[in-house]
Protein backbone atom coordinates (compact mmCIF):
# COMPACT_ATOMS: atom_id res chain seq x y z
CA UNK A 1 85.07 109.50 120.59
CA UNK A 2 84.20 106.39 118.85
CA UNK A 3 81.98 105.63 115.88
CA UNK A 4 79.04 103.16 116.27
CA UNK A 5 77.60 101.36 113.54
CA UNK A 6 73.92 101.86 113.42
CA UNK A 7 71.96 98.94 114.77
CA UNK A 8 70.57 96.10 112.33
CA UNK A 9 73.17 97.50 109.43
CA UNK A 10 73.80 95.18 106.40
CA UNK A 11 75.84 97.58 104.30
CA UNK A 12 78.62 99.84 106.10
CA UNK A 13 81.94 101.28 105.65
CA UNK A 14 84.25 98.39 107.46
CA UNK A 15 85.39 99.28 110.99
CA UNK A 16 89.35 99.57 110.87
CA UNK A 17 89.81 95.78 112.12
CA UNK A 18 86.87 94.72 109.47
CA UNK A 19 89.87 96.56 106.70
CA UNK A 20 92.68 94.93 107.83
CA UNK A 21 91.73 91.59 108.19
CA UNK A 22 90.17 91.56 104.90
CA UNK A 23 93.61 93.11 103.96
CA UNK A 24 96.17 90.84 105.55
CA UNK A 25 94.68 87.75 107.65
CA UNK A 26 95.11 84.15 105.83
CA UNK A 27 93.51 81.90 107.62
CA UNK A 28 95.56 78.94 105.89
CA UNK A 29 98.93 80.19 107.22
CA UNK A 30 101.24 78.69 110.18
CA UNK A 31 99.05 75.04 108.89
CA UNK A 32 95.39 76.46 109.41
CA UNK A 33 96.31 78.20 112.68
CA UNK A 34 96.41 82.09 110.57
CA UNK A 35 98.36 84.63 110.34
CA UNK A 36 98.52 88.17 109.00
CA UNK A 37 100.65 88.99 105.46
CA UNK A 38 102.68 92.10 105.42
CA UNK A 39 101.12 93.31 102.32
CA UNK A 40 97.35 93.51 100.95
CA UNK A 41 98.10 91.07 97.54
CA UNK A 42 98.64 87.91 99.93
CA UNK A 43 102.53 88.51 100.43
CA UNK A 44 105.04 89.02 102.72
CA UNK A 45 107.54 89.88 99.46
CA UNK A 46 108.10 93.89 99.09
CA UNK A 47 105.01 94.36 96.02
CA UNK A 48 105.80 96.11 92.55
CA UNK A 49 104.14 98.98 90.96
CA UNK A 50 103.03 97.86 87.93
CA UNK A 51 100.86 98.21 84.59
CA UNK A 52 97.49 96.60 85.74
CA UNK A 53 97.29 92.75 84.45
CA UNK A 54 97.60 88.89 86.09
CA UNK A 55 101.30 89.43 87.23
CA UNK A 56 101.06 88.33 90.95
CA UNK A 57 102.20 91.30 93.75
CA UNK A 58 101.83 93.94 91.58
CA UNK A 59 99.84 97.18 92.26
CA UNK A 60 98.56 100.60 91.54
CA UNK A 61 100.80 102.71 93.17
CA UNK A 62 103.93 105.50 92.95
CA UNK A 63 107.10 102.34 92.88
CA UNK A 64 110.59 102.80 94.47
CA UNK A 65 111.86 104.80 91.38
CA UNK A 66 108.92 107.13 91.88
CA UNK A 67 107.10 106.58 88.19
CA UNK A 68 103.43 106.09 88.54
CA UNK A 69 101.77 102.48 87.58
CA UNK A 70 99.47 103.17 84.92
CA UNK A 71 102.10 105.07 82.88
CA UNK A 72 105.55 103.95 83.80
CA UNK A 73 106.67 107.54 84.07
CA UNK A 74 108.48 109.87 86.61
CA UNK A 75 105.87 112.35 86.02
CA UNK A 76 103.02 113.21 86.88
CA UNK A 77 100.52 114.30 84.00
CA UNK A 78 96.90 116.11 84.93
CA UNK A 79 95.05 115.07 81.72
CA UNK A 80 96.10 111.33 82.57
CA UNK A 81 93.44 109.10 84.61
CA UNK A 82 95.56 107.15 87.34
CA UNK A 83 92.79 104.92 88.12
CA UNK A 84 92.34 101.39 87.22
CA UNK A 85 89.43 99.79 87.31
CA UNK A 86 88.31 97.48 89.93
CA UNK A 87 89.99 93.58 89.82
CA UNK A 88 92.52 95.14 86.99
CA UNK A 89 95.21 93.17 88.85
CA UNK A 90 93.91 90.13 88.89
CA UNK A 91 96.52 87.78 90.81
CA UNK A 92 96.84 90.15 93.05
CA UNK A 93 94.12 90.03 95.50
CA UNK A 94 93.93 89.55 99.24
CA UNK A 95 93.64 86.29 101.04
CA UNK A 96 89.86 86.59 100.93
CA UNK A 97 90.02 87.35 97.37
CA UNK A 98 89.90 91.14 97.46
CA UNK A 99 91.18 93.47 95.24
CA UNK A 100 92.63 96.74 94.98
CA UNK A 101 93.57 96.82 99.06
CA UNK A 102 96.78 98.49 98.26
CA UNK A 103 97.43 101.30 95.82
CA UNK A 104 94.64 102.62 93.77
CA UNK A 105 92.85 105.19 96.57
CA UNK A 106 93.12 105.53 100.18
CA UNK A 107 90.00 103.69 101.68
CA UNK A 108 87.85 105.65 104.97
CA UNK A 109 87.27 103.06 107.56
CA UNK A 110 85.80 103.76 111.09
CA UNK A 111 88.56 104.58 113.41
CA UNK A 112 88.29 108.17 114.55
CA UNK A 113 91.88 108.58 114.65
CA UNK A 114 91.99 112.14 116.00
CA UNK A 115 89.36 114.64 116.50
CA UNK A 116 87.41 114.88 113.25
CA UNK A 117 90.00 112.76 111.53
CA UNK A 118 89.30 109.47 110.47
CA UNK A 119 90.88 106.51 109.30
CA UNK A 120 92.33 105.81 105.91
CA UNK A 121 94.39 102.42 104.83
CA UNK A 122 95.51 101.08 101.65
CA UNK A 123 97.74 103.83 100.18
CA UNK A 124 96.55 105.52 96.76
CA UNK A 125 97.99 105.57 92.86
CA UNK A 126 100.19 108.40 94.05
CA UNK A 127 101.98 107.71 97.27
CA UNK A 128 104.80 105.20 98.13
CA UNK A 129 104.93 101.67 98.90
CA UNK A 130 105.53 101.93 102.61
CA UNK A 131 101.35 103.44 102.59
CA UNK A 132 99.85 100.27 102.38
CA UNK A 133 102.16 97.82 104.25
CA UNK A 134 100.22 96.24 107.74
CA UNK A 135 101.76 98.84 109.73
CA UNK A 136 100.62 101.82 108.10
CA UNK A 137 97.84 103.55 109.13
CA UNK A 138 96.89 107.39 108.54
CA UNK A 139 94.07 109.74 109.68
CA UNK A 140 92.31 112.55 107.65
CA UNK A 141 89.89 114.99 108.39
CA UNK A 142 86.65 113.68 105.99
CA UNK A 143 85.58 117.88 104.80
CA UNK A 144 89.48 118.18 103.32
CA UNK A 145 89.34 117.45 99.72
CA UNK A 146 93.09 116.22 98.42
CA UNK A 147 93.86 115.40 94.68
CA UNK A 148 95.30 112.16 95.17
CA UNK A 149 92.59 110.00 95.50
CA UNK A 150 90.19 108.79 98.51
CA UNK A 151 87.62 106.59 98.44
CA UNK A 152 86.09 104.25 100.31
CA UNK A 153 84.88 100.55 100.36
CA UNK A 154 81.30 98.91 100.63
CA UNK A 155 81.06 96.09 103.16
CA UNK A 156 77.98 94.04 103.79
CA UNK A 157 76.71 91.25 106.42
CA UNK A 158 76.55 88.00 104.01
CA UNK A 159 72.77 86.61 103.95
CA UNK A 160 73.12 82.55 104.25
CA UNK A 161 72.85 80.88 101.01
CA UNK A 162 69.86 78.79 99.70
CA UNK A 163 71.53 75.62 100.53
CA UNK A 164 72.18 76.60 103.97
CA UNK A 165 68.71 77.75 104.46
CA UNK A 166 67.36 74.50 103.31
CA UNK A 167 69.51 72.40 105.72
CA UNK A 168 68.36 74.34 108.37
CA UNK A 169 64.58 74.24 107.35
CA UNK A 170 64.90 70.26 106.84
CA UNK A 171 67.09 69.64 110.03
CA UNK A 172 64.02 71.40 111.42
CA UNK A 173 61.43 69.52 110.80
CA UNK A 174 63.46 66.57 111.59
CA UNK A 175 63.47 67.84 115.01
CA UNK A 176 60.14 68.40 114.95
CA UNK A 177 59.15 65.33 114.02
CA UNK A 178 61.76 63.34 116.31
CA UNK A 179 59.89 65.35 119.40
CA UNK A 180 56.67 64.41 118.17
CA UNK A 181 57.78 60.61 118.33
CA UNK A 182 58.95 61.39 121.48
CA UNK A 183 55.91 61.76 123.37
């Protein structure tokens, strides 16, 4: 079974190779030829869980010793909020500048993975570092409701910028004109 974006969409869940590019793919590695980083803050070195702040590779998610970013402890506490807001780790973003791609909450893409179950990347606050490497991937069923944290990420189709409209309209009615001379 495979999911089809509705026709004319401008604002969608990503498709699962929409999420991992936006994840992974540099276009500026191997000298402008591209390549794909192992993990979601523009690294191939193993990330560390980590207080939110500007310290690069760092994430929101359960590190090797198994205490939980936001409060540096081995355990876990159901009064505490374990989400961070949105950019909270600021040098680590993706190559195309996007945040919270690993750690913080799973995110639904649109791979049906297995029957009803549908695809999830990223990893959340509470599971392990090896969830949001480029070689995980998991499946869920969307009606199961789970404590430890899905969510899921807005993409849109970019609308061209002023400037580029511009160019086009004057290159245009150069054309026009140059056809007109023409004859």
């Amino acid at each position: 079974m495979a999911v089809t974006r509705e026709a004319g969409a401008t604002i969608f869940i990503p498709s699962e190779n929409e999420w991992y590019k936006a994840a992974y793919y540099d276009p500026t590695l191997n000298s402008g030829v591209g390549g794909y980083y192992q993990y979601p803050f523009s690294s191939d070195a193993e990330p560390t869980s980590a207080p939110a702040g500007s310290t690069p590779n760092t994430g929101n998610f359960q590190g090797r010793g198994g205490t939980y970013a936001v409060t540096g402890s081995w355990f876990y506490d159901s009064s505490q909020n374990y989400l961070t807001d949105v950019g909270a780790y600021t040098a680590s973003a993706s190559p195309y500048g996007v945040f919270d791609m690993g750690g913080e909450v799973w995110q639904w893409d649109e791979a049906v993975i297995f029957g009803s179950g549908r695809g999830v990347r990223g990893g959340a606050w509470g599971t392990a570092l090896s969830d949001f490497g480029s070689t995980s991937r998991s499946g869920f069923t969307p009606s199961v409701e789970l404590n430890f944290g899905f969510g899921f990420r807005v993409a849109s189709v970019t609308e061209p910028s002023t400037a580029v409209l511009a160019a086009l309209g004057v290159a245009s009615l150069i054309a026009c004109g140059w056809r007109r001379r023409k004859r």
